[in-house]
C-alpha atoms as a PDB file:
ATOM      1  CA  UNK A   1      96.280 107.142  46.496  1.00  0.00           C
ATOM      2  CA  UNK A   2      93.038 106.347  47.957  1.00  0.00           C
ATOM      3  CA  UNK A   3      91.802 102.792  47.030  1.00  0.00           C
ATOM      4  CA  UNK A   4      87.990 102.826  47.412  1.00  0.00           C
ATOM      5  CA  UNK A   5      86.254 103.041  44.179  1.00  0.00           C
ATOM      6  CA  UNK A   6      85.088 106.656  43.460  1.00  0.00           C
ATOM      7  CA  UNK A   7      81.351 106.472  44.033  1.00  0.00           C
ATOM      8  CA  UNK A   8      79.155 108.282  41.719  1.00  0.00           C
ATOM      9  CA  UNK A   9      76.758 111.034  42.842  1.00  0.00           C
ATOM     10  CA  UNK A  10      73.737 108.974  43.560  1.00  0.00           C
ATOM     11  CA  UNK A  11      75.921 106.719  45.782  1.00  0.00           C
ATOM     12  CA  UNK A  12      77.201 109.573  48.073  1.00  0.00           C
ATOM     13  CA  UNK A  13      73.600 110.599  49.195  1.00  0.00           C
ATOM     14  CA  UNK A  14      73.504 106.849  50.649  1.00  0.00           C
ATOM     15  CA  UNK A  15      76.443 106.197  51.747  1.00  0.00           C
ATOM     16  CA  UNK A  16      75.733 108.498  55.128  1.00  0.00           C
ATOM     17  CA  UNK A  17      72.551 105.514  55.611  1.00  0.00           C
ATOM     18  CA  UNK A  18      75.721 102.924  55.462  1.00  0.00           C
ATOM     19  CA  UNK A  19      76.046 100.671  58.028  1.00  0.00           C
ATOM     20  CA  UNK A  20      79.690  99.565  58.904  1.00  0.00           C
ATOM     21  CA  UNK A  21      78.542  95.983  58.237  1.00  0.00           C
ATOM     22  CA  UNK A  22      77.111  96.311  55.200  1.00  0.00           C
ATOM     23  CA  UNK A  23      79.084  95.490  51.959  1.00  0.00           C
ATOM     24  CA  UNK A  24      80.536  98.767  51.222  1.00  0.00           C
ATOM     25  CA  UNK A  25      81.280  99.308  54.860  1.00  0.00           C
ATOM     26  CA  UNK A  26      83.245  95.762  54.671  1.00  0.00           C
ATOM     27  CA  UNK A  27      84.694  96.504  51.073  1.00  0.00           C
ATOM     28  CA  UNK A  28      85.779 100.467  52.418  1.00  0.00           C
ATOM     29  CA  UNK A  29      88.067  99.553  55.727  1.00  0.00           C
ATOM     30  CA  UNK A  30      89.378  96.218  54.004  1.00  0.00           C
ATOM     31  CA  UNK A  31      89.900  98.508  51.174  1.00  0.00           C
ATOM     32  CA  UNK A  32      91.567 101.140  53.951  1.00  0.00           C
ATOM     33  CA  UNK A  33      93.626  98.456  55.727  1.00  0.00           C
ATOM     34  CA  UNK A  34      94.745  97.217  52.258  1.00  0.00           C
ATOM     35  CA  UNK A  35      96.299 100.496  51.187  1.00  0.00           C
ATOM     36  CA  UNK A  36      98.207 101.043  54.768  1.00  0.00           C
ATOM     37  CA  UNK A  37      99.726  97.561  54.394  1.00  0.00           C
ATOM     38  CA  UNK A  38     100.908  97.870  50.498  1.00  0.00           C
ATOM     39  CA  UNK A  39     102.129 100.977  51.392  1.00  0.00           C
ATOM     40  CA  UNK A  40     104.190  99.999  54.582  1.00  0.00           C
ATOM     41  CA  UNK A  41     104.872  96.895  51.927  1.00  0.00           C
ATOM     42  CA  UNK A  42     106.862  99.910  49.687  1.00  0.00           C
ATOM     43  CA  UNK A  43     108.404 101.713  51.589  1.00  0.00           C
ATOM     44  CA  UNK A  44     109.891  99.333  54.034  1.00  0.00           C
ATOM     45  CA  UNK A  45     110.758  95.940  51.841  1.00  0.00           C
ATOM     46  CA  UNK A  46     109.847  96.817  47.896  1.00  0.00           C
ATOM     47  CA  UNK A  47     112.476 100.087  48.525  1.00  0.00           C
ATOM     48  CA  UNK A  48     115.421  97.829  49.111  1.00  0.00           C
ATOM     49  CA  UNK A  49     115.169  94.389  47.146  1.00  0.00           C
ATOM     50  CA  UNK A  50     115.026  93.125  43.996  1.00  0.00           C
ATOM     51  CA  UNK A  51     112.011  91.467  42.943  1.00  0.00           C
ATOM     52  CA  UNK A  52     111.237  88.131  44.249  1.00  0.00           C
ATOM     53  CA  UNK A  53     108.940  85.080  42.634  1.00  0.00           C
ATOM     54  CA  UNK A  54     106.100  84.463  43.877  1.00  0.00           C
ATOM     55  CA  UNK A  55     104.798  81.699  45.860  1.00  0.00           C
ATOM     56  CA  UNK A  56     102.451  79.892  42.932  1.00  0.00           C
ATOM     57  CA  UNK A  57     106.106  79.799  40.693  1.00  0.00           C
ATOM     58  CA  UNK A  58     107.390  77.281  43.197  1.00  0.00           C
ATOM     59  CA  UNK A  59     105.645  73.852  42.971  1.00  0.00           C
ATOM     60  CA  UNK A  60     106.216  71.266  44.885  1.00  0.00           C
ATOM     61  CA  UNK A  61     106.720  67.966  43.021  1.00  0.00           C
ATOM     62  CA  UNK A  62     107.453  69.735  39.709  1.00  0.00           C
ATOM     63  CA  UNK A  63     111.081  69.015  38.710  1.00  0.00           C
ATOM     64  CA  UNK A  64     113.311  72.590  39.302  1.00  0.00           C
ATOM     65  CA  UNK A  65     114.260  75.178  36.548  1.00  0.00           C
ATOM     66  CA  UNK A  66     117.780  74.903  37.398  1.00  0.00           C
ATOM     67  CA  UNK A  67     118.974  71.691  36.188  1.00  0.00           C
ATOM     68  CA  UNK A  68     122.365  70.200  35.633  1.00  0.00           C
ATOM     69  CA  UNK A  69     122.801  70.597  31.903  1.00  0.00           C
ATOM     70  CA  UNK A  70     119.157  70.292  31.601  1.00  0.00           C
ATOM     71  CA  UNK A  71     119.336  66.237  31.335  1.00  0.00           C
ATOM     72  CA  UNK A  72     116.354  64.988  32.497  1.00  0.00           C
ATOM     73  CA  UNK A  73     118.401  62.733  34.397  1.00  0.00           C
ATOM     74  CA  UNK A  74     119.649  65.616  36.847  1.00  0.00           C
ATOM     75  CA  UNK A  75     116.526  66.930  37.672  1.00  0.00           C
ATOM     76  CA  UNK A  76     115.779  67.389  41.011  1.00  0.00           C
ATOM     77  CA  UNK A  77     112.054  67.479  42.384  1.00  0.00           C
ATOM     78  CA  UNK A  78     111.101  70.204  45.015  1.00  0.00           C
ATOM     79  CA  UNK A  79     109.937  68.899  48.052  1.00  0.00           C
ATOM     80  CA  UNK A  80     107.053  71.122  49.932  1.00  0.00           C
ATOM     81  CA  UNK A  81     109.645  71.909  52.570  1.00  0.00           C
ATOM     82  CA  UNK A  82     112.007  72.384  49.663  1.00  0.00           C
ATOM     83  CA  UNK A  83     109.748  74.660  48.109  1.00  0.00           C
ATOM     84  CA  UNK A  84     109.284  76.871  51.255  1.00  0.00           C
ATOM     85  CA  UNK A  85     112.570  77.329  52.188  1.00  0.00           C
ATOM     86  CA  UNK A  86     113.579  78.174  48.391  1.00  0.00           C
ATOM     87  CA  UNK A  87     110.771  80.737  48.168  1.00  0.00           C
ATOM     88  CA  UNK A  88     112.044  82.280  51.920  1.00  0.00           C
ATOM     89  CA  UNK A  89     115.434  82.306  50.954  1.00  0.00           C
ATOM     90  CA  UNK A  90     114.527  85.388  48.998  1.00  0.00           C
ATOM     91  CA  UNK A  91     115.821  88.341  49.841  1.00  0.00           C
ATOM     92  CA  UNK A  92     112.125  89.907  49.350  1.00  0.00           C
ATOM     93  CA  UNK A  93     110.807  87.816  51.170  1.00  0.00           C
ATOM     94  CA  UNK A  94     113.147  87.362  54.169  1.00  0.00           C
ATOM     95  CA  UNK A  95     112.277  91.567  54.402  1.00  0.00           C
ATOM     96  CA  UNK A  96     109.038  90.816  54.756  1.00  0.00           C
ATOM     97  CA  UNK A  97     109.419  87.805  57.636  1.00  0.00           C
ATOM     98  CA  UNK A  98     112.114  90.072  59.553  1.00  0.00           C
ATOM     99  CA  UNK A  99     109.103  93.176  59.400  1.00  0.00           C
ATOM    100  CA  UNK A 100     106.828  91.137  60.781  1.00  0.00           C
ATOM    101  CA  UNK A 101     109.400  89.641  63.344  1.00  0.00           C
ATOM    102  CA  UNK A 102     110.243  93.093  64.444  1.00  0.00           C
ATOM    103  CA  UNK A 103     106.670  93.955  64.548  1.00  0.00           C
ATOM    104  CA  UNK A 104     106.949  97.741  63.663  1.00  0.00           C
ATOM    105  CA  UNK A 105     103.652  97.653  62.237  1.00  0.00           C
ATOM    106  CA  UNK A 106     100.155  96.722  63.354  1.00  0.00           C
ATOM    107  CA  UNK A 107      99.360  94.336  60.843  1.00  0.00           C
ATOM    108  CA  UNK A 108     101.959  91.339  59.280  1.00  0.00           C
ATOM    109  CA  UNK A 109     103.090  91.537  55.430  1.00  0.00           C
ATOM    110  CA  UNK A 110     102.025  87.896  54.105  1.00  0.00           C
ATOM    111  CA  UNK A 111     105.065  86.799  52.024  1.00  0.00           C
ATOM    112  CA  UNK A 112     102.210  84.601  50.293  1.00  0.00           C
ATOM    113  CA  UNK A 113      99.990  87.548  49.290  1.00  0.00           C
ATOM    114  CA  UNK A 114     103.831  88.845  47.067  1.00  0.00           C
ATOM    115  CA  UNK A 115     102.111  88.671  43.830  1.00  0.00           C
ATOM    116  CA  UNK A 116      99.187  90.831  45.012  1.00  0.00           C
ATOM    117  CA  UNK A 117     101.235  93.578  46.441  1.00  0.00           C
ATOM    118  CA  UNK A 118     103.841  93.353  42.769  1.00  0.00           C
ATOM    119  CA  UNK A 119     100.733  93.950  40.891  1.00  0.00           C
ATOM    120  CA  UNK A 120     100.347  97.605  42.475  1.00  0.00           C
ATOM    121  CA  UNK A 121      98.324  99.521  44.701  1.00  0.00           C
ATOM    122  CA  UNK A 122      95.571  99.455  43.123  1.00  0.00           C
ATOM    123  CA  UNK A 123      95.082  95.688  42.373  1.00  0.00           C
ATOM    124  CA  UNK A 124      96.124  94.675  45.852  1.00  0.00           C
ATOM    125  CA  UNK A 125      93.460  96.892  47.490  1.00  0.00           C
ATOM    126  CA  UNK A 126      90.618  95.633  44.995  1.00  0.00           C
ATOM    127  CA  UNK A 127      91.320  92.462  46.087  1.00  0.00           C
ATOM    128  CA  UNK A 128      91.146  92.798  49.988  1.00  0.00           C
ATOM    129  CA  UNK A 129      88.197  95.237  49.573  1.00  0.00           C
ATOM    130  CA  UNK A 130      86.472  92.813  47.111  1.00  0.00           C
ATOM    131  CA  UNK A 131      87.590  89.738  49.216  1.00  0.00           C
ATOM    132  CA  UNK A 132      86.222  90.970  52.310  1.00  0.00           C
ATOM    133  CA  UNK A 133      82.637  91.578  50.654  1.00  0.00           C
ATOM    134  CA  UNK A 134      82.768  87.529  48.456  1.00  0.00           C
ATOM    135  CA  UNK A 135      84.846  86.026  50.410  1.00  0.00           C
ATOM    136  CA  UNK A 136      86.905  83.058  48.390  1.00  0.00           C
ATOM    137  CA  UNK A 137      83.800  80.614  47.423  1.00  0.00           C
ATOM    138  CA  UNK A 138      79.760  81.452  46.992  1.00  0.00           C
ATOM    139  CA  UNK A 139      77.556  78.643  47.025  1.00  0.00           C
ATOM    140  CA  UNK A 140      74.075  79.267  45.866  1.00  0.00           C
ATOM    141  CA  UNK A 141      70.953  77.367  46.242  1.00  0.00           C
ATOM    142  CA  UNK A 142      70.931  74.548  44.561  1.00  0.00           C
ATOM    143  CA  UNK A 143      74.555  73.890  44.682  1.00  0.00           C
ATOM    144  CA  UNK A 144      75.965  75.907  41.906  1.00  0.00           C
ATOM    145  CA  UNK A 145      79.679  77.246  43.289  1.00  0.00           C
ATOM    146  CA  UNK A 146      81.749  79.975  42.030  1.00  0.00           C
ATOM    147  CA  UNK A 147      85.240  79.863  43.304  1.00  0.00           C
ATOM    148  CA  UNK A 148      88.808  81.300  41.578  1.00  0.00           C
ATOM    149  CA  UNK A 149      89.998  78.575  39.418  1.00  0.00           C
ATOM    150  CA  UNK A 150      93.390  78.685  40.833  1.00  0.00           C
ATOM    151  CA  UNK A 151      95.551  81.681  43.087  1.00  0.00           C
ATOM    152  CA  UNK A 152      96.760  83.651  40.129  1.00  0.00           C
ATOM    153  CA  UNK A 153      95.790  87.438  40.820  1.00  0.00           C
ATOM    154  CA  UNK A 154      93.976  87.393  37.227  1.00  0.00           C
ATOM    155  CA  UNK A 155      91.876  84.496  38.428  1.00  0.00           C
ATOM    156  CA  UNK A 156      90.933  85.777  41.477  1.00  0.00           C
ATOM    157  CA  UNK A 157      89.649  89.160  40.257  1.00  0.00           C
ATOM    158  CA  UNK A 158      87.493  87.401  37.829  1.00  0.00           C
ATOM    159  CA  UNK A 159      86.133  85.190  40.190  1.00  0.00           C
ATOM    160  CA  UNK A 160      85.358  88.231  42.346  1.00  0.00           C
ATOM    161  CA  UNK A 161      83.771  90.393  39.455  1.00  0.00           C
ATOM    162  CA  UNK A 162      81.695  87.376  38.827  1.00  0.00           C
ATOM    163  CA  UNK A 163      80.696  86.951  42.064  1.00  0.00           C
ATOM    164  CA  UNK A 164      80.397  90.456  42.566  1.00  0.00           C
ATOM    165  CA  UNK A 165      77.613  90.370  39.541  1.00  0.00           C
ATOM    166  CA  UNK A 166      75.867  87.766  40.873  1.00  0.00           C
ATOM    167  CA  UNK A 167      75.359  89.359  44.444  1.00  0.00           C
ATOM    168  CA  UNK A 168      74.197  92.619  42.892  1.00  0.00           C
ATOM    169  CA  UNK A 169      71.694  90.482  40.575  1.00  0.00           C
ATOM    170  CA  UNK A 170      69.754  88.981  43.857  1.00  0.00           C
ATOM    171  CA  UNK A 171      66.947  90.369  45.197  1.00  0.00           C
ATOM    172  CA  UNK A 172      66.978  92.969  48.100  1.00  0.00           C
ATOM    173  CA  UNK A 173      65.080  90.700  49.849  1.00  0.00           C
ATOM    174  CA  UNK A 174      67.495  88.068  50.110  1.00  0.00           C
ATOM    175  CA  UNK A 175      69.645  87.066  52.961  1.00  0.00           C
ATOM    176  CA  UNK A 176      73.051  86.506  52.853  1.00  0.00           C
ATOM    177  CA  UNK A 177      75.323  84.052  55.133  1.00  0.00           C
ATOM    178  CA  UNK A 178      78.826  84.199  55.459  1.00  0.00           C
ATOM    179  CA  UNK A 179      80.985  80.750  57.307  1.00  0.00           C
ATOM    180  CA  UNK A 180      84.527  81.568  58.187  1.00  0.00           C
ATOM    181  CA  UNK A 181      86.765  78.973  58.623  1.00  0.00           C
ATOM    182  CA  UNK A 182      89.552  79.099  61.124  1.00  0.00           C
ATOM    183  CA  UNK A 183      92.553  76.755  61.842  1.00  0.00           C
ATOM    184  CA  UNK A 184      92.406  75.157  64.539  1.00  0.00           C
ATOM    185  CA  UNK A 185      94.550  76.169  67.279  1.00  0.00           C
END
């Protein structure tokens, strides 16, 4: 299944004019690299486990779903460390880790993208194609920020259709900048 947006006719005769750095250059290969790793995702962890939770269903500081009798007074808080290891445990997810331990593909499987790549193909490749062109925050002159209002997959494809509307709204004329942050080795 090929995860690019079908272009319409007028779109073809320009895309040959396409740079690689412009926007549907970006949004193509993420798009690209996006199917390759969902589909790696399938066939060598989704094949064999049972579905895992995602990462957002485990917060830290929240008391746990499984309580003692579910009196208040036996519930235990997850700790952030608590919360990883719980969400690890998971036979999903271990897959995943021991994939990218053996490093039989090019590219790592992020545990913490799970609820992109349970949604389907075709969600998880909008998303890298459409992250790669917005990026997670726009700033505009005069301050005004758009920015997903929390991780859920739903929120972040409507931050990135929004965004998306408001890039294709600008003038030509304008120039875009893009500042990547990086942890710090």
């Amino acid at each position: 299944m090929d995860c690019r947006p079908p272009l319409g006719r007028r779109h073809r005769r320009r895309r040959r004019t396409q740079t690689p750095g412009s926007a549907q250059g970006l949004a193509g290969a993420a798009g690209w690299q996006a199917q390759q790793r969902w589909q790696a995702w399938k066939t060598l962890v989704a094949a064999g486990t049972p579905r895992a939770r995602e990462w957002e269903s485990f917060h830290p500081g929240r008391p746990t779903e499984h309580q003692a009798g579910h009196n208040p007074r036996f519930r235990r808080v997850l700790t952030p460390d608590g919360a990883k290891a719980r969400f690890e445990a998971q036979p999903r997810v271990l897959a995943m880790l021991a994939v990218n331990g053996q490093r039989v593909l090019p590219f790592p499987l992020d545990p913490y993208e799970l609820a992109g790549f349970h949604a389907g193909e075709r969600v998880y490749c909008t998303l890298a194609a459409q992250q790669a062109v917005v990026g997670q925050m726009l700033v505009l002159p005069g301050g005004f920020a758009y920015r997903s209002v929390t991780t859920s997959v739903a929120d972040r494809l409507g931050y990135q259709h929004a965004t998306l509307d408001v890039l294709h709204r600008l003038n030509p004329d304008r120039h875009l900048a893009a500042v990547i942050r990086t942890a710090a080795v």
